[in-house]
N, C-alpha and C. Protein backbone atom coordinates (compact mmCIF):
# COMPACT_ATOMS: atom_id res chain seq x y z
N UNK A 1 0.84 -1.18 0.00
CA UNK A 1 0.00 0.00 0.00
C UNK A 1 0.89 1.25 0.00
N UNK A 2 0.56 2.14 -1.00
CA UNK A 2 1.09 3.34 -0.78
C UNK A 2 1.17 4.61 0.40
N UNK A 3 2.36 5.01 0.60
CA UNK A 3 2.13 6.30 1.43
C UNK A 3 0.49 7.61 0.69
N UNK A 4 0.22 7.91 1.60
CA UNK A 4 -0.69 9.14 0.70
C UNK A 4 -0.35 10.83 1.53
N UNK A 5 -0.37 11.65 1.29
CA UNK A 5 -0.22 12.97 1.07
C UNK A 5 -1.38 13.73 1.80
N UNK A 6 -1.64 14.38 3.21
CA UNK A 6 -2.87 14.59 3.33
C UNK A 6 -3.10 15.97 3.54
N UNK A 7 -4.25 16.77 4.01
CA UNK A 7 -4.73 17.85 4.65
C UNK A 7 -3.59 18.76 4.91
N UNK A 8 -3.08 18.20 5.85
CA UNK A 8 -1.72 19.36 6.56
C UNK A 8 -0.49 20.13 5.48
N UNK A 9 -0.56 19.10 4.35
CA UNK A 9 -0.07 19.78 3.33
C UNK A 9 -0.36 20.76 2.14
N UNK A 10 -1.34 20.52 2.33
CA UNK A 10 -2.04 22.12 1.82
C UNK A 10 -1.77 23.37 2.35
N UNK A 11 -0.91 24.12 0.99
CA UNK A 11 -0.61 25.79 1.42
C UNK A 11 0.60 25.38 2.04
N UNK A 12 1.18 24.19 2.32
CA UNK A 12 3.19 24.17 2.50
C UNK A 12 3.65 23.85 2.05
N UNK A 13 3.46 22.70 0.95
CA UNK A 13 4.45 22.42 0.05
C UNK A 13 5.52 22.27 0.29
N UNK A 14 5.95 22.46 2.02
CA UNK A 14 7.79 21.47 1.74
C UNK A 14 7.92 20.47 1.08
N UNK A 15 9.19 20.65 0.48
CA UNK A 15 9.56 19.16 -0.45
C UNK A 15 10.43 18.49 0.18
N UNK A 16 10.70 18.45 1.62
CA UNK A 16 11.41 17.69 2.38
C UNK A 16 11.76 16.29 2.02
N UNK A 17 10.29 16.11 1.65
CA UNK A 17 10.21 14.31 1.28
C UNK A 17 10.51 13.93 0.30
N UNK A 18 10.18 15.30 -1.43
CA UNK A 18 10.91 14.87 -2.08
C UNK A 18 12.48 14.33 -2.34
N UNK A 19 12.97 14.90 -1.53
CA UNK A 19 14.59 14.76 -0.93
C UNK A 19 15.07 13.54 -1.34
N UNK A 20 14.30 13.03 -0.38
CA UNK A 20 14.88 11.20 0.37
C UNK A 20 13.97 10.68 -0.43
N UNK A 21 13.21 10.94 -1.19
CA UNK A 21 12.12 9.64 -1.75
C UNK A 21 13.33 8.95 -2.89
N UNK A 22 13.69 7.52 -2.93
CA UNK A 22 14.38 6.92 -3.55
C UNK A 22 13.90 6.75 -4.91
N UNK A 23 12.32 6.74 -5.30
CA UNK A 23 12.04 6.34 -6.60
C UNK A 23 10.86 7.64 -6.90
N UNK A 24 11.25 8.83 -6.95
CA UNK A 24 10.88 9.94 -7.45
C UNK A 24 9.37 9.84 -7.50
N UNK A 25 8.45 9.57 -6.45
CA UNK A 25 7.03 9.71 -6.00
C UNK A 25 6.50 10.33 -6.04
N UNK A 26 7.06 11.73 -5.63
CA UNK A 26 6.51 13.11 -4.65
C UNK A 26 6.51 14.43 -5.65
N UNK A 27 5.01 14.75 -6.24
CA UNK A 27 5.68 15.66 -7.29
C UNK A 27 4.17 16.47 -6.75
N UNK A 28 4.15 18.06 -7.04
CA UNK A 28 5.07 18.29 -8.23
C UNK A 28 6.28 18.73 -7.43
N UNK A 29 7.46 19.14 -7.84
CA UNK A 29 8.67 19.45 -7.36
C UNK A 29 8.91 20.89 -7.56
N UNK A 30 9.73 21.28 -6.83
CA UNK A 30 10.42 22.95 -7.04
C UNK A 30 10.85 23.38 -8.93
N UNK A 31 11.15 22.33 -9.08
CA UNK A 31 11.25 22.69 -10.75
C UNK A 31 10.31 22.14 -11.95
N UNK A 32 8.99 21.91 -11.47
CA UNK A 32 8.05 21.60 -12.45
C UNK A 32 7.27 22.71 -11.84
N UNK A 33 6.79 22.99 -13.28
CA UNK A 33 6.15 24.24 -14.02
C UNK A 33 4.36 24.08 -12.73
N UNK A 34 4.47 22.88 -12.27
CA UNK A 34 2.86 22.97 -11.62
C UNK A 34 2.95 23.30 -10.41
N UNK A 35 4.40 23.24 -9.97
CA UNK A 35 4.43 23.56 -8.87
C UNK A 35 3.51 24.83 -7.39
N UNK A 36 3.70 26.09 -8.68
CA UNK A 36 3.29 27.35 -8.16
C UNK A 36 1.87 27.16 -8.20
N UNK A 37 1.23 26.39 -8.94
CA UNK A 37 -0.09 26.60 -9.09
C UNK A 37 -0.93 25.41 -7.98
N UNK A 38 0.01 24.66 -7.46
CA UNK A 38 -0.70 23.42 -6.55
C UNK A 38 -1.06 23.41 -5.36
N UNK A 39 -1.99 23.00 -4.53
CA UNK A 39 -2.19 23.55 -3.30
C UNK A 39 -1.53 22.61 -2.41
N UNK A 40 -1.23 21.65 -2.98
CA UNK A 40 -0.53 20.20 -1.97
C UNK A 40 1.12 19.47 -2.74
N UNK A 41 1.52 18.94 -2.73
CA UNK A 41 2.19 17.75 -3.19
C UNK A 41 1.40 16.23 -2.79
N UNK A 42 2.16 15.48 -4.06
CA UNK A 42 1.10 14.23 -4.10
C UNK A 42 2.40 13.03 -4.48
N UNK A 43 1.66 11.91 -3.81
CA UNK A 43 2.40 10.61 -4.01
C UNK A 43 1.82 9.84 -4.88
N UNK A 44 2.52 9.29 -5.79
CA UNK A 44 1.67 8.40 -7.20
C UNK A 44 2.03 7.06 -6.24
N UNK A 45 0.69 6.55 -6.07
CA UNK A 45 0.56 5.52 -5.81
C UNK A 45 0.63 4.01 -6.56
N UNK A 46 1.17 4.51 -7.75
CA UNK A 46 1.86 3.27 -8.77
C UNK A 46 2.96 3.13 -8.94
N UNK A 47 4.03 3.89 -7.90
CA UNK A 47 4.95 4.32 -7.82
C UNK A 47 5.99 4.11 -6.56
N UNK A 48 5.34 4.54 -5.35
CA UNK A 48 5.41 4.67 -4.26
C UNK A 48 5.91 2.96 -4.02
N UNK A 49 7.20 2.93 -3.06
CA UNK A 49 7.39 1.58 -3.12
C UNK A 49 6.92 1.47 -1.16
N UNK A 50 6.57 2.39 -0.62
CA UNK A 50 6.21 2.10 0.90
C UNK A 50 7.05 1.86 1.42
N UNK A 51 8.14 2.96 0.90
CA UNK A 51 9.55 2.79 1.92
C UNK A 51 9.55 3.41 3.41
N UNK A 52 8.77 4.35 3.39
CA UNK A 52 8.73 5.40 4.55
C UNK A 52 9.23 6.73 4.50
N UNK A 53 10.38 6.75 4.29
CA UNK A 53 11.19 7.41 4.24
C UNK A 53 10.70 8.89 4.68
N UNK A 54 9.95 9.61 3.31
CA UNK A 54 9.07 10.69 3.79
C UNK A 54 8.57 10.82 4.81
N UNK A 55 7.81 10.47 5.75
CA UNK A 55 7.15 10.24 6.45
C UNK A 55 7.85 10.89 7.81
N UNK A 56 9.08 10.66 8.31
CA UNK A 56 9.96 11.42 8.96
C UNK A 56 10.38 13.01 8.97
N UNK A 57 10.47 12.80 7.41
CA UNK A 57 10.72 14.44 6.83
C UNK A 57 9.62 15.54 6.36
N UNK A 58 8.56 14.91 6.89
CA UNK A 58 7.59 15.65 6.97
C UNK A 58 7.48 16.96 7.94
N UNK A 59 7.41 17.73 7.99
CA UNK A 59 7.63 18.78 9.17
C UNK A 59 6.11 19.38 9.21
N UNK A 60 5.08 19.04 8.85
CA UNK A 60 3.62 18.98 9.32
C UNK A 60 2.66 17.68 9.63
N UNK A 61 3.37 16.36 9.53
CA UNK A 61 3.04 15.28 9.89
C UNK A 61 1.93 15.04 8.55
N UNK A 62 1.62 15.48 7.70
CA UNK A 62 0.66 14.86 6.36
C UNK A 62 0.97 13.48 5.27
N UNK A 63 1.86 13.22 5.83
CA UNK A 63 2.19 11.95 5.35
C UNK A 63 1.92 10.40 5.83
N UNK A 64 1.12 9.67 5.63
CA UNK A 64 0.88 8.66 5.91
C UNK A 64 0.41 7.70 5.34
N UNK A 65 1.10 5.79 5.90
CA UNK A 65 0.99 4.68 5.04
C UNK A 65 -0.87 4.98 5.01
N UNK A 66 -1.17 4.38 3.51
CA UNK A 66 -2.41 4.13 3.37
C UNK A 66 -3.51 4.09 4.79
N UNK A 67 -2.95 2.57 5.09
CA UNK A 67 -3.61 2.00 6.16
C UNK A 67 -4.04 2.84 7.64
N UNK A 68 -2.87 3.69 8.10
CA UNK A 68 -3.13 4.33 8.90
C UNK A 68 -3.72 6.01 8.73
N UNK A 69 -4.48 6.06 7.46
CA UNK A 69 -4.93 7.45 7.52
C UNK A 69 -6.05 8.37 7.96
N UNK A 70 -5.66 8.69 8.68
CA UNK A 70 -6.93 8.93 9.31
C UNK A 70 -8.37 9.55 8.69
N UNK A 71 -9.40 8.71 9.44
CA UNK A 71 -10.55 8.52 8.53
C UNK A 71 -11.52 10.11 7.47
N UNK A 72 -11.05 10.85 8.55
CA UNK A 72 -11.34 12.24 7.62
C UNK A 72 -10.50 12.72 6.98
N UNK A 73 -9.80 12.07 6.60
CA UNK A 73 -8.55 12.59 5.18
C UNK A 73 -8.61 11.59 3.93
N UNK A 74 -9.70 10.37 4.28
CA UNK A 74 -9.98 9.75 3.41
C UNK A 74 -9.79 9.66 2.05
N UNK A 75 -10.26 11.41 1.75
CA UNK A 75 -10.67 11.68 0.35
C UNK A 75 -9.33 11.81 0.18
N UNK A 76 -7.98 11.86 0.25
CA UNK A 76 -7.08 11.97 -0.21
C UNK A 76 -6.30 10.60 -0.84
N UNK A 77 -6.59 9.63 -0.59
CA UNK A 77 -6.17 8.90 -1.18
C UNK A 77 -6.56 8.85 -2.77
N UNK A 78 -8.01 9.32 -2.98
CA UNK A 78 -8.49 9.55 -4.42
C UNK A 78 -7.59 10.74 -5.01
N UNK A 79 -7.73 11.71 -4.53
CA UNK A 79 -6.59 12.72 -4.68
C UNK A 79 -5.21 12.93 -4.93
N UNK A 80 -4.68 12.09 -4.41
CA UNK A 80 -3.22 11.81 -4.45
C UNK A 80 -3.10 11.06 -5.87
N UNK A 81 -3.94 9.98 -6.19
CA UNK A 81 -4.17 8.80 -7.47
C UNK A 81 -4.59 10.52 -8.72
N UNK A 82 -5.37 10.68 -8.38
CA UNK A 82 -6.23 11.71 -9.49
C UNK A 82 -5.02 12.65 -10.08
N UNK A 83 -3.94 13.17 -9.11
CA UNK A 83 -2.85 13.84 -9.75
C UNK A 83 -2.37 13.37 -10.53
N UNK A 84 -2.00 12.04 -10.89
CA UNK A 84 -1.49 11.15 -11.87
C UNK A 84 -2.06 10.66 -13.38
N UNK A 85 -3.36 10.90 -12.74
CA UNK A 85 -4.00 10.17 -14.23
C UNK A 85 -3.85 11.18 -15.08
């Protein structure tokens, strides 16, 4: 199961996690053009190998495995997928 991207990251956009993510997950990034216009960063969940990693380097805690997300952030797991398609 993938990490997902939630609530708390809206309007901060640290890319902390992009950092350490080993297989380039976490977009958009400081140098893609969507960046300025996004209200969150998002994890492609076809992608995401559920290393953790992020999850530490989070400095608003919005990062979390699937499984443990809490139930009113739900809608983000559709969200996080929807950036991708």
């Amino acid at each position: 199961m993938p990490h997902i991207i939630a609530e708390p990251c809206i309007g901060t956009k640290d890319t902390s996690c992009v950092a350490v993510c080993p297989v380039d997950c976490i977009h958009p990034t400081k140098d893609e053009e969507e960046f300025e216009g996004a209200e969150m960063l998002y994890i492609d969940p076809d992608t995401c190998i559920d290393c953790g990693l992020c999850v530490d380097e989070c400095p608003v805690k919005a990062i979390f495995p699937e499984e443990d997300l809490p139930d009113e952030w739900a809608s983000f797991i559709e969200k996080n997928a929807e950036y991708y398609q």
